[in-house]
Protein backbone atom coordinates (compact mmCIF):
# COMPACT_ATOMS: atom_id res chain seq x y z
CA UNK A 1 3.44 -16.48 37.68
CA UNK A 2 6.03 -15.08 35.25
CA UNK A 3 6.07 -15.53 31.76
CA UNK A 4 8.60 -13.87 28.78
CA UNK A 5 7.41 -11.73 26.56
CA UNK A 6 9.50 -10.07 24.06
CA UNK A 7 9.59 -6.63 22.67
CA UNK A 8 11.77 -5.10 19.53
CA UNK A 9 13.77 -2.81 20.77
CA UNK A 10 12.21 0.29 19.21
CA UNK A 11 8.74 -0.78 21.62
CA UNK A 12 10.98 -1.75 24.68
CA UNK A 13 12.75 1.99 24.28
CA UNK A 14 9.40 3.76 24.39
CA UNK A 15 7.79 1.44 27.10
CA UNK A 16 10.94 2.15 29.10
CA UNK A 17 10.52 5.78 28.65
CA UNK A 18 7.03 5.76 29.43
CA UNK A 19 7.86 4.34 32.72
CA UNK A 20 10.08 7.10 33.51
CA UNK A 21 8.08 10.09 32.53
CA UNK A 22 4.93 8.27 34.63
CA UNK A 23 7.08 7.29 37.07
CA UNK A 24 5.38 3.95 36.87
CA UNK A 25 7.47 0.54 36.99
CA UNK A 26 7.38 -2.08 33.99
CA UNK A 27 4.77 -4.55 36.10
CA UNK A 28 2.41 -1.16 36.51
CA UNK A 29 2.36 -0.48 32.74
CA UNK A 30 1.86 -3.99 31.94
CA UNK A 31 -0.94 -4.29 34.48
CA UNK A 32 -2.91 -1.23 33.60
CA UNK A 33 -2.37 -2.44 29.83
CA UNK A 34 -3.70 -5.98 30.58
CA UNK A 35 -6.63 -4.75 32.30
CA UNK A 36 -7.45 -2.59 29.58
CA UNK A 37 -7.56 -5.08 27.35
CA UNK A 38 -10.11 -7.42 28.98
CA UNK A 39 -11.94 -4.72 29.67
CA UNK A 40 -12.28 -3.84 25.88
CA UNK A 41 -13.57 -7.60 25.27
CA UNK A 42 -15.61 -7.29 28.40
CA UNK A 43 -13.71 -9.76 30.78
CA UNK A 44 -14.19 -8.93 34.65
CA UNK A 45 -10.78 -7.78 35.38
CA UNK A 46 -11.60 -8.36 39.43
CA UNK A 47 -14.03 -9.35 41.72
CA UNK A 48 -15.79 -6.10 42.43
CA UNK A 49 -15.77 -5.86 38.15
CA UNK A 50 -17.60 -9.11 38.03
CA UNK A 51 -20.06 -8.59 40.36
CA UNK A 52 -20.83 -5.27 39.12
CA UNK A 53 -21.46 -7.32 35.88
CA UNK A 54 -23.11 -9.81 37.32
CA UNK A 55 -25.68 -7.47 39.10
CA UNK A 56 -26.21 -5.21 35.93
CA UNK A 57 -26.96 -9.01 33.86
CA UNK A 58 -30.19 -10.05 36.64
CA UNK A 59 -31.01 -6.72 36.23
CA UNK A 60 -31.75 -6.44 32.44
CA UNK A 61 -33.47 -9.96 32.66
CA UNK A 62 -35.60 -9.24 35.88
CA UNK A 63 -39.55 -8.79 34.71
CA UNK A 64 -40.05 -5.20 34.07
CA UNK A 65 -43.39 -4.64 35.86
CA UNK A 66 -45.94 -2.16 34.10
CA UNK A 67 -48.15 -0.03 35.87
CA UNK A 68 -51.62 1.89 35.05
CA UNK A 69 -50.83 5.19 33.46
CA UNK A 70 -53.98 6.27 35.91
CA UNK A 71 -55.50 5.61 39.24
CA UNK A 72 -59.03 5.21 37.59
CA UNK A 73 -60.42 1.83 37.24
CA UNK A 74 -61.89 1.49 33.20
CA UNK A 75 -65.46 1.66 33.33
């Protein structure tokens, strides 16, 4: 899908020269700066990210199960 953005020019100049010294096209900066920021607000950026999130959420809420500090029965 493509959609317009626009830049001033000062911001388009440095993006631009970003790209060159990274040798890194337009799309690549924008995608690395996209993912960035829904990682900051803690949006799964891809599938393996949400899973990963997913698994780490059933974790914290799984019953934590306690054990006996010993093996002696109290008397």
């Amino acid at each position: 899908m493509r959609k317009l953005i626009a830049f001033d020019d000062d911001t388009l100049g440095k993006l631009t020269q970003l790209g060159r010294d990274r040798m890194a096209t337009f799309q690549e900066l924008a995608d690395e700066a996209f993912a960035d920021l829904l990682k900051k607000h803690g949006i799964p950026v891809d599938l393996k990210d949400a899973l990963r999130k997913s698994a780490r959420f059933s974790k914290d809420e799984a019953p934590k199960k306690t054990r006996a500090r010993s093996g002696r029965t109290p008397s």
